[in-house]
C-alpha atoms as a PDB file:
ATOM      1  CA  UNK A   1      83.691  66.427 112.557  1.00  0.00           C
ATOM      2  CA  UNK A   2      84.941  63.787 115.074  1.00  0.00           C
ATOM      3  CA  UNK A   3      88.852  65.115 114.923  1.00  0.00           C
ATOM      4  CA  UNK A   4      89.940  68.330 116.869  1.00  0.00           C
ATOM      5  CA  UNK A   5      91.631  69.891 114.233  1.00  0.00           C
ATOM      6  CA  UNK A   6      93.586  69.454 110.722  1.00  0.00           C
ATOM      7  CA  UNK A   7      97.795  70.561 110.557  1.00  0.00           C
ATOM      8  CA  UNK A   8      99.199  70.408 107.270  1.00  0.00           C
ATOM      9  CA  UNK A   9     101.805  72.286 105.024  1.00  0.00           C
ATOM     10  CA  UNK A  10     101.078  71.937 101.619  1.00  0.00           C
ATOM     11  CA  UNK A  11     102.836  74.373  99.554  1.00  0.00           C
ATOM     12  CA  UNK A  12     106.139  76.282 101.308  1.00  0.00           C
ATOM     13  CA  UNK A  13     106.346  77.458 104.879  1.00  0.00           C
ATOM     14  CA  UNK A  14     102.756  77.993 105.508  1.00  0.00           C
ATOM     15  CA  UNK A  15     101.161  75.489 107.904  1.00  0.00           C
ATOM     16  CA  UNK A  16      97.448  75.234 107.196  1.00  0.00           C
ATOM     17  CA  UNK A  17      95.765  74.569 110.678  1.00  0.00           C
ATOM     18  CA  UNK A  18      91.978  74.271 111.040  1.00  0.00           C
ATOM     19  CA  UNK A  19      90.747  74.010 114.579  1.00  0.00           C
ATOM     20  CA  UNK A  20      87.230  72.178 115.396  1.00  0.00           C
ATOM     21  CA  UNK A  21      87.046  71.697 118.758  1.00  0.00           C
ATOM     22  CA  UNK A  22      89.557  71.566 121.713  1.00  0.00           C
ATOM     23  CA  UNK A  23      88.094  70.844 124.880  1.00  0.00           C
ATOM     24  CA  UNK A  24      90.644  70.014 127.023  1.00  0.00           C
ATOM     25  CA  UNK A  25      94.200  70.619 128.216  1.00  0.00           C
ATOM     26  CA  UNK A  26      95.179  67.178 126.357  1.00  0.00           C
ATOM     27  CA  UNK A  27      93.609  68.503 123.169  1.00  0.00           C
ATOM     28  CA  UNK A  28      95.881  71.621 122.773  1.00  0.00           C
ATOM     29  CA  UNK A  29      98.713  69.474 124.218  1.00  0.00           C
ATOM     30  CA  UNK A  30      97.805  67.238 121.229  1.00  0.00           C
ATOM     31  CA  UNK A  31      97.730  70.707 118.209  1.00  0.00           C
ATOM     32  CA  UNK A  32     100.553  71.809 119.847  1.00  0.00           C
ATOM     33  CA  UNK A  33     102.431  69.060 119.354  1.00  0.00           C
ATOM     34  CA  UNK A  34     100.945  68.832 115.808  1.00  0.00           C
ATOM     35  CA  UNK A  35     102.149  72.532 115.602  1.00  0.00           C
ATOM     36  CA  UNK A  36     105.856  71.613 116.662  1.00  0.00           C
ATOM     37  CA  UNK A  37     106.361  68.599 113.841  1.00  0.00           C
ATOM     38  CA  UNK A  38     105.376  71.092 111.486  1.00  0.00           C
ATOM     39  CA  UNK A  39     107.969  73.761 112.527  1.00  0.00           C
ATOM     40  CA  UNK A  40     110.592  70.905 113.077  1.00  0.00           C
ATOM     41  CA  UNK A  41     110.081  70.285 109.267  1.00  0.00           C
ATOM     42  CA  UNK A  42     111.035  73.356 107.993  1.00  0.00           C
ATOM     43  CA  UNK A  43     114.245  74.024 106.957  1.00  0.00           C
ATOM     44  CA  UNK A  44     116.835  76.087 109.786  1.00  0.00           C
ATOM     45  CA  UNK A  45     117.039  79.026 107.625  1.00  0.00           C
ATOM     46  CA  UNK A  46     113.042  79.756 107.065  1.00  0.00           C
ATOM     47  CA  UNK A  47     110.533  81.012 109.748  1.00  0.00           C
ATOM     48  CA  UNK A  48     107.173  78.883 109.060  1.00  0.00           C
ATOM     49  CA  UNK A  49     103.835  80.728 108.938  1.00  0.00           C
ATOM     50  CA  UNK A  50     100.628  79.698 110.563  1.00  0.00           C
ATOM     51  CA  UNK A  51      97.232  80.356 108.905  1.00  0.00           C
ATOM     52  CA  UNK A  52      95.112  78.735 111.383  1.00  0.00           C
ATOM     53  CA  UNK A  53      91.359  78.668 110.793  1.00  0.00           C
ATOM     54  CA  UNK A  54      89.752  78.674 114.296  1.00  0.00           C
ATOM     55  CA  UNK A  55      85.649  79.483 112.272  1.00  0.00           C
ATOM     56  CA  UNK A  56      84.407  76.237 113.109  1.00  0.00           C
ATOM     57  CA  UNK A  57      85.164  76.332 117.131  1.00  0.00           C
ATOM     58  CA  UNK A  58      82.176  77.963 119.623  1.00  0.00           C
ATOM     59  CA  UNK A  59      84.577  78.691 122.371  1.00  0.00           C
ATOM     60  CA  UNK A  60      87.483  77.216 124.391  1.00  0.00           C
ATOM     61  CA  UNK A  61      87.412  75.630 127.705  1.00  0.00           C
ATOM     62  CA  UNK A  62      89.060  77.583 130.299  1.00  0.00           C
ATOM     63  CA  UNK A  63      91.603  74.752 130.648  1.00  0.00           C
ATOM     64  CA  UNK A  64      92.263  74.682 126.747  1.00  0.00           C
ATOM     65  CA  UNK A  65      92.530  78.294 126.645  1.00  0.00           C
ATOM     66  CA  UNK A  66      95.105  78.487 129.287  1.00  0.00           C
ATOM     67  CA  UNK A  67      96.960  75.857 127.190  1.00  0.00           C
ATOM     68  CA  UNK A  68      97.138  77.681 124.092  1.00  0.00           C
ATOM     69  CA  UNK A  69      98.109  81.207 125.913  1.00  0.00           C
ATOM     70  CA  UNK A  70     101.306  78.663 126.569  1.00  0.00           C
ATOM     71  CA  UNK A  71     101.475  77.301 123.239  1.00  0.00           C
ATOM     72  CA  UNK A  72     101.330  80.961 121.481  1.00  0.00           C
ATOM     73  CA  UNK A  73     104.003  82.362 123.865  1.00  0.00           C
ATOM     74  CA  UNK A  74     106.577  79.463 123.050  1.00  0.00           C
ATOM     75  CA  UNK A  75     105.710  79.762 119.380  1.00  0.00           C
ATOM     76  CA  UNK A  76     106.300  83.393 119.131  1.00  0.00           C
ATOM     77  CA  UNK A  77     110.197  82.797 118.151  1.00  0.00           C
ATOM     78  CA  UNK A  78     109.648  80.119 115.731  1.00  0.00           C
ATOM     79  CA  UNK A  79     106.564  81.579 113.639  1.00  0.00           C
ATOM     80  CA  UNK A  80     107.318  84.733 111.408  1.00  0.00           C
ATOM     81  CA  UNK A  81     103.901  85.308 110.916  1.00  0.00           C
ATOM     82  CA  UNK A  82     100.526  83.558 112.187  1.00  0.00           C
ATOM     83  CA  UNK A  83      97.103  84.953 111.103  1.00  0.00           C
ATOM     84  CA  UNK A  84      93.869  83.188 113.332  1.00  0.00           C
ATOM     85  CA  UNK A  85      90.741  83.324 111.385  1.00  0.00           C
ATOM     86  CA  UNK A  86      87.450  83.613 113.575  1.00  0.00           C
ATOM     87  CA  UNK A  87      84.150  83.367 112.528  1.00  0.00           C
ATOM     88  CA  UNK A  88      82.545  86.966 112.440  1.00  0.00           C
ATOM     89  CA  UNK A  89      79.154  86.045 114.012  1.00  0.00           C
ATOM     90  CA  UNK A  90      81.079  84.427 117.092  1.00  0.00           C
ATOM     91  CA  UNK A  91      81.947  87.355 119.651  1.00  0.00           C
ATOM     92  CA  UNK A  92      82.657  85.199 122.404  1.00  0.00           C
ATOM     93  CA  UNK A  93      85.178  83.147 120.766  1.00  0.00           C
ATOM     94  CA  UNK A  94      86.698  86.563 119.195  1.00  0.00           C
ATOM     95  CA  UNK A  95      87.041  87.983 123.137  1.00  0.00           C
ATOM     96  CA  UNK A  96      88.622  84.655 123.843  1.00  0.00           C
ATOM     97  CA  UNK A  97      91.136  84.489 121.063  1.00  0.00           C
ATOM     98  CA  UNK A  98      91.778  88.233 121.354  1.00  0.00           C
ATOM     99  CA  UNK A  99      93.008  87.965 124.754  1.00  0.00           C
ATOM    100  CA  UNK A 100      95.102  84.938 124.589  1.00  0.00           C
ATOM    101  CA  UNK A 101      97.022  86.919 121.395  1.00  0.00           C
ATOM    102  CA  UNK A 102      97.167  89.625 123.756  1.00  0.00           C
ATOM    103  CA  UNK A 103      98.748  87.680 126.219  1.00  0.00           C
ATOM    104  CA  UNK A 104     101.284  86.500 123.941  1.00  0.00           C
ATOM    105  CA  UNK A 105     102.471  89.118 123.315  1.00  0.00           C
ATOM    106  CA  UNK A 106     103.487  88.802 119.664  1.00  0.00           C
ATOM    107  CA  UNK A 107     102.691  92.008 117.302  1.00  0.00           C
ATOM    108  CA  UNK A 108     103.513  89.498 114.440  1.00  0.00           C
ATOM    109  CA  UNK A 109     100.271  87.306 115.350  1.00  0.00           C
ATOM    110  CA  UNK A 110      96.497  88.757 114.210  1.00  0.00           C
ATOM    111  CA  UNK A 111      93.045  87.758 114.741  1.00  0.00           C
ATOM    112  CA  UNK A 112      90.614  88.335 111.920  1.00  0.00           C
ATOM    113  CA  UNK A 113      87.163  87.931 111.031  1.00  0.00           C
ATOM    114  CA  UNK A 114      87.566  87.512 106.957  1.00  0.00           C
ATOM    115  CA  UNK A 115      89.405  85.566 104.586  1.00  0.00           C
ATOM    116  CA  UNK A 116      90.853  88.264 103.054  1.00  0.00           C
ATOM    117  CA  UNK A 117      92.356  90.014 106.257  1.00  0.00           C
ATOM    118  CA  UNK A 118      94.218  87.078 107.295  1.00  0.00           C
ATOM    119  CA  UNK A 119      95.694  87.044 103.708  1.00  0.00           C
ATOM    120  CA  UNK A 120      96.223  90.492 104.035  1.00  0.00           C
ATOM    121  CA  UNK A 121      98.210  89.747 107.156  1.00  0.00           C
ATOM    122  CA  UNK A 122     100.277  87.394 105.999  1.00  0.00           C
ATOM    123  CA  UNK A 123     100.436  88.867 102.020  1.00  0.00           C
ATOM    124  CA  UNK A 124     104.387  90.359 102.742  1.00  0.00           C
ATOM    125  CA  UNK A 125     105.561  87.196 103.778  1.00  0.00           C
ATOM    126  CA  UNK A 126     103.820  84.791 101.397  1.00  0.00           C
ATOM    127  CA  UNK A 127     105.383  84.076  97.805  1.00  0.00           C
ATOM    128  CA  UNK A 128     102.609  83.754  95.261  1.00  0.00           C
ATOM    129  CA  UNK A 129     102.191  80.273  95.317  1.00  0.00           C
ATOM    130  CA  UNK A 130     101.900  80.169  99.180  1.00  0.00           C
ATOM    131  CA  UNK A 131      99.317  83.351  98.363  1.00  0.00           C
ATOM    132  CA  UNK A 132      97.258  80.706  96.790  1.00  0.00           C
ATOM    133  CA  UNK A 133      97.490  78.070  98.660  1.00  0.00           C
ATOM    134  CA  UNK A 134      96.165  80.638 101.369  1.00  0.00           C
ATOM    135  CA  UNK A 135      92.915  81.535  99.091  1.00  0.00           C
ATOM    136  CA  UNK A 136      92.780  78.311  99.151  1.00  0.00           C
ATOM    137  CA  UNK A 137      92.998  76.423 102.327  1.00  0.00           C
ATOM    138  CA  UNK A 138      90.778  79.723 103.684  1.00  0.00           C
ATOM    139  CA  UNK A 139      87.766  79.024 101.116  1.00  0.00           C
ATOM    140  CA  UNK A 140      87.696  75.360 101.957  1.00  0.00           C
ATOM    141  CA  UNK A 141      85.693  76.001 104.812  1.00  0.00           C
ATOM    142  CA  UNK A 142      82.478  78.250 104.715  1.00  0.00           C
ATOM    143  CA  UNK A 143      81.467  80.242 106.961  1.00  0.00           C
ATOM    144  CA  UNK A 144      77.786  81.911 106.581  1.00  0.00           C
ATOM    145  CA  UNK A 145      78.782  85.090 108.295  1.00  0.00           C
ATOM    146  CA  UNK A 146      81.822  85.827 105.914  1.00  0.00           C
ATOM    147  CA  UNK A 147      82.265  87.205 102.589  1.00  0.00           C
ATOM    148  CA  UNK A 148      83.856  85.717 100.181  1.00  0.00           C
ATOM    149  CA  UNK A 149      87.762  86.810  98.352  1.00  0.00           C
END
């Protein structure tokens, strides 16, 4: 896929992200600013929530990953609840995205390795057409070390 990632909200607050590659500082500047529109579009009163589908990436340049430690940390206040979706069968990328959440420091923000955890994560805060829209957006992309819903 020759784009770095996808950003859309379809249905609600929840922002559908799904994150290819980024390989440099400019590339996470780029989702991040992606990211931000989102949030700015959702009304005062709401929190957004971020499923963001990280299966297809191998691993983050030091120089990305830095970038999105930043990113997370100013998010933390304007996301009520983000679950990151890794793919199982990628340990490296799992270390990687477990230490930048970590770093963070936000309890509301969850790595996972199945579909069905990150909807777990974000069930609570999800109506039940957002909970679909979730199913869905998450079984869009297949991932051969994954079960299914």
């Amino acid at each position: 896929m020759s784009e770095p990632f996808t950003m859309q909200r379809r249905v609600g607050r929840v922002i559908e992200a799904r994150v290819f590659a980024l390989k440099t500082r400019d590339d996470a500047d780029i989702y991040s600013q992606a990211l931000a529109a989102e949030v700015m579009k959702t009304p005062a009163t709401m929190q957004p929530i971020l499923c963001a589908d990280h299966r297809p990436v191998r691993i983050y340049p030091q120089p990305a990953a830095d970038r999105l430690t930043e990113l997370f940390q100013k998010m933390n206040t304007r996301l009520d609840r983000i679950a990151i979706l890794v793919s199982p069968t990628n340990a490296t990328l799992n270390l990687q995205l477990q230490r930048i959440v970590r770093e963070a420091g936000y309890e509301n923000r969850k790595v996972m390795h199945e579909p069905r955890e990150a909807l777990a994560h974000l069930h609570d805060s999800l109506n039940p057409e957002e909970r679909e829209r979730v199913r869905e957006f998450l079984a869009e992309y297949e991932d051969k070390g994954q079960t299914s819903f």
